[in-house]
N, C-alpha and C. Protein backbone atom coordinates (compact mmCIF):
# COMPACT_ATOMS: atom_id res chain seq x y z
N UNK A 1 0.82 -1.19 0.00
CA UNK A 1 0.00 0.00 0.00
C UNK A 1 0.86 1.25 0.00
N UNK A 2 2.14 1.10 0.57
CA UNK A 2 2.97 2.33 0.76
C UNK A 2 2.16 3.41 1.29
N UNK A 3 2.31 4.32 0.24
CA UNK A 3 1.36 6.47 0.12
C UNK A 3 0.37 5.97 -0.66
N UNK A 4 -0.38 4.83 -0.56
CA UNK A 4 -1.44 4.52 -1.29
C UNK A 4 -2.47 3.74 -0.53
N UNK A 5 -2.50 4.35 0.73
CA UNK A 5 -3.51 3.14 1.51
C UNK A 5 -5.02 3.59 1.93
N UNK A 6 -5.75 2.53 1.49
CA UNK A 6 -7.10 2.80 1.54
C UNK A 6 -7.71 2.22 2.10
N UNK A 7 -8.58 2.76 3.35
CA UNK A 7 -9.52 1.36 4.24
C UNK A 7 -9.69 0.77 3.49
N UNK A 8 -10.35 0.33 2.35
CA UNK A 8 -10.91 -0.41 1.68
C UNK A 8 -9.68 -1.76 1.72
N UNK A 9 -8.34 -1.45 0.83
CA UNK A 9 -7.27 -2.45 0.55
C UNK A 9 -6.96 -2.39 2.52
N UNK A 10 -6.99 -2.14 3.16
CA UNK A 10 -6.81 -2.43 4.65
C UNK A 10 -7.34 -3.10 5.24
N UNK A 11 -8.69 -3.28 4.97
CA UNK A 11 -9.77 -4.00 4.93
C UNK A 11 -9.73 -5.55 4.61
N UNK A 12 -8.91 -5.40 2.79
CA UNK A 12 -9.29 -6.95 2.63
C UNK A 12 -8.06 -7.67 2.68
N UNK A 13 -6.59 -6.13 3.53
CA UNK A 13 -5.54 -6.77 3.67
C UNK A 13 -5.71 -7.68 5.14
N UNK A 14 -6.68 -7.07 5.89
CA UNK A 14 -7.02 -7.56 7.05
C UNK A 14 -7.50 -9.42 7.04
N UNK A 15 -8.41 -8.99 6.37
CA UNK A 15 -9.75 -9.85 5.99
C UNK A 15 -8.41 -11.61 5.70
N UNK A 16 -7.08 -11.07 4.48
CA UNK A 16 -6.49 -11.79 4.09
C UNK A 16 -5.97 -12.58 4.82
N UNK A 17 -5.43 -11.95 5.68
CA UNK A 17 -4.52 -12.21 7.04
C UNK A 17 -5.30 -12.83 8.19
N UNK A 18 -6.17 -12.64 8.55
CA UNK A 18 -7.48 -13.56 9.17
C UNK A 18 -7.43 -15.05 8.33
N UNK A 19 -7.88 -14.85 7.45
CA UNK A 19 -7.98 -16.62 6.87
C UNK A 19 -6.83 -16.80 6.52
N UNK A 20 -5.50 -16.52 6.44
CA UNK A 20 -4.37 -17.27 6.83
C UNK A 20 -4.10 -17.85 7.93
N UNK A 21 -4.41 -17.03 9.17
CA UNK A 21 -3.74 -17.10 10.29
C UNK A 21 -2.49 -16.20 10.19
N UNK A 22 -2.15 -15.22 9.83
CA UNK A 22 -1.33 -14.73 9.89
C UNK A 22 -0.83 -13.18 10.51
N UNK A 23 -2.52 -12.66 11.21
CA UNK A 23 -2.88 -11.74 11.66
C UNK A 23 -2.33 -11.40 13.08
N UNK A 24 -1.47 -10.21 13.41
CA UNK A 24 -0.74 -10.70 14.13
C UNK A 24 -0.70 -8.79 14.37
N UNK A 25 -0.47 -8.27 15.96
CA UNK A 25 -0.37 -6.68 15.92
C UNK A 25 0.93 -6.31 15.48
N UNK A 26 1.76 -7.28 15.76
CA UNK A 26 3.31 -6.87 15.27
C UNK A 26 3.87 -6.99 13.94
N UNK A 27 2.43 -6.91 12.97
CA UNK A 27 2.78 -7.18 11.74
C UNK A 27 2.42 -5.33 11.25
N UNK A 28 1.84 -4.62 12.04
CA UNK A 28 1.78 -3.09 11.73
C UNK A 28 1.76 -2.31 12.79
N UNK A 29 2.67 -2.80 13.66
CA UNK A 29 2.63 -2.05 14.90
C UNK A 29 3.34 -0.39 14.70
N UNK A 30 4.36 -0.69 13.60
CA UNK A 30 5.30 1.14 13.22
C UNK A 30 3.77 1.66 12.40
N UNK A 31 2.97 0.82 11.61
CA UNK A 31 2.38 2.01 10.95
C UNK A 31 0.86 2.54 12.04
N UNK A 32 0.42 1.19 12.93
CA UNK A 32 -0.59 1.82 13.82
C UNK A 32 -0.01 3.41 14.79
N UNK A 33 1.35 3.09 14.92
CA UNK A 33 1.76 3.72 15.83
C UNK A 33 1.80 5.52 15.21
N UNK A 34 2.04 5.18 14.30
CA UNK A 34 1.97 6.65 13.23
C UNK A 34 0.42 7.52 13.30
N UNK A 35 -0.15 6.15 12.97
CA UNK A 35 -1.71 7.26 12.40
C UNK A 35 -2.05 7.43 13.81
N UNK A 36 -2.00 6.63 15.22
CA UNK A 36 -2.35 7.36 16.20
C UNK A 36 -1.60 8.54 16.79
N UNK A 37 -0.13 8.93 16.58
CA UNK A 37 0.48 9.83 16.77
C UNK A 37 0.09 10.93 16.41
N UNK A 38 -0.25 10.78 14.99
CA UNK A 38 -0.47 11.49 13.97
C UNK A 38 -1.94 12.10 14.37
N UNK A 39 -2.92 11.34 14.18
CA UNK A 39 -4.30 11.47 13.99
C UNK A 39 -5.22 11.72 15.63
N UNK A 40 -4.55 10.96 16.92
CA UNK A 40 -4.88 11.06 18.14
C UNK A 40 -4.05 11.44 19.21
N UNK A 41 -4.32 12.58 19.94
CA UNK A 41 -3.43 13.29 21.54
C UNK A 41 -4.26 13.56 22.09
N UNK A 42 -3.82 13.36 23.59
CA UNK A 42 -4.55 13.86 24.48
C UNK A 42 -5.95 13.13 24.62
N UNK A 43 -6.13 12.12 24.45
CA UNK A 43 -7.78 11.83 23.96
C UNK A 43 -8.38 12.29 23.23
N UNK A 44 -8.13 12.94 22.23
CA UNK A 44 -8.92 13.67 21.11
C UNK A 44 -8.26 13.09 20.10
N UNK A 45 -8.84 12.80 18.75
CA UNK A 45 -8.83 13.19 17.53
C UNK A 45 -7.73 14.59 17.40
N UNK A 46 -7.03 14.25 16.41
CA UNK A 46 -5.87 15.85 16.34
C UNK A 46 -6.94 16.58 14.56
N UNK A 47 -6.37 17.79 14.65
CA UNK A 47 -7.16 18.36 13.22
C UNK A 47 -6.36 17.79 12.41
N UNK A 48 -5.88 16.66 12.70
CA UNK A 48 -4.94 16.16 10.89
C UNK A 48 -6.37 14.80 10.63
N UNK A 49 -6.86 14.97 11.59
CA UNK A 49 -7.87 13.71 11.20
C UNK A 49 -8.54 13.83 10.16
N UNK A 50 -9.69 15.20 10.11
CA UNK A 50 -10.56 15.55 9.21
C UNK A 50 -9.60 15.26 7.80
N UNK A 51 -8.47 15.75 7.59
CA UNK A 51 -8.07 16.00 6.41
C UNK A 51 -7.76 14.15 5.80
N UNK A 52 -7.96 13.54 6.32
CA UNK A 52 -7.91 12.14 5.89
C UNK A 52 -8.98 11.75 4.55
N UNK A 53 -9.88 12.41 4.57
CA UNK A 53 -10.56 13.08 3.68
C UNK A 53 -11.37 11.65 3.01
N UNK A 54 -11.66 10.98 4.17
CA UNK A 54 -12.41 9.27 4.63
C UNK A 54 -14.41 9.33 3.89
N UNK A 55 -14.08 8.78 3.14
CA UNK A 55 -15.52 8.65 2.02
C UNK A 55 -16.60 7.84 2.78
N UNK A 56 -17.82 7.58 2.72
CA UNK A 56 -18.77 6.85 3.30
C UNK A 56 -18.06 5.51 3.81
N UNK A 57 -17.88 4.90 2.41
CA UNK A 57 -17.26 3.71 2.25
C UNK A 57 -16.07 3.29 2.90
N UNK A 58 -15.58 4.24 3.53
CA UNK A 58 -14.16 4.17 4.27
C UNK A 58 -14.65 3.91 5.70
N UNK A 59 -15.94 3.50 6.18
CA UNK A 59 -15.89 3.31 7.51
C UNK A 59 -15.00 3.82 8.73
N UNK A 60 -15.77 5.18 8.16
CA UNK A 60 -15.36 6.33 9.83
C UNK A 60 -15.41 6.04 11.14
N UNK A 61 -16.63 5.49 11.50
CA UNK A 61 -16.04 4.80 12.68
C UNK A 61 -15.42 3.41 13.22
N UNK A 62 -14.99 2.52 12.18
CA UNK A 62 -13.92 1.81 12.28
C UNK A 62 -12.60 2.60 12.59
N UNK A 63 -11.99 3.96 11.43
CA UNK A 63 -11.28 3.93 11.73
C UNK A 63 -10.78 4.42 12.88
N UNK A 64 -11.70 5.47 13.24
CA UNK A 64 -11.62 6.57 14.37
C UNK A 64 -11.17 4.98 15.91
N UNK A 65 -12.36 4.29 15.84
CA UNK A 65 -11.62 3.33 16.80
C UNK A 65 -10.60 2.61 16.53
N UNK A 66 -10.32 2.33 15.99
CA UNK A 66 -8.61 1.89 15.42
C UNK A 66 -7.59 3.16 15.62
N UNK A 67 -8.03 4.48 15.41
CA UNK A 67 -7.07 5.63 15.92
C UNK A 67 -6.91 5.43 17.50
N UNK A 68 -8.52 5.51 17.85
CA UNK A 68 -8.35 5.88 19.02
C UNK A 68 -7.52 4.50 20.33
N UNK A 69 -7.76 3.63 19.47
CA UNK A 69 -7.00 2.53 20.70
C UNK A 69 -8.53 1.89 21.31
């Protein structure tokens, strides 16, 4: 996914990794660690969130709980 990641491909990279067995937190622990840096402080949502610029289909509140921990 690199600068190209989309809930959607996150989704069925997830989905993939489930019916392997291969699903594992230490398989994206540097990039979880980013978008919550990035995206959550303090208990809030940071204003870099909005600009994520997250479509219906992107399941907003998936990700917001996945930001938020």
């Amino acid at each position: 996914m690199e600068n190209h990641a989309r809930t959607d491909r996150i989704r069925d990279r997830i989905d993939a990794w489930t019916l392997d067995g291969t699903l594992g937190a230490e398989l994206y622990e540097g990039e979880l660690a980013y978008f919550r840096n990035r995206y959550y402080a303090d208990g809030e949502l940071t204003h870099h969130f909005p600009h994520l610029k997250l479509r219906p289909s992107d399941h907003l509140g998936l990700v917001q709980e996945v930001v938020e921990g």
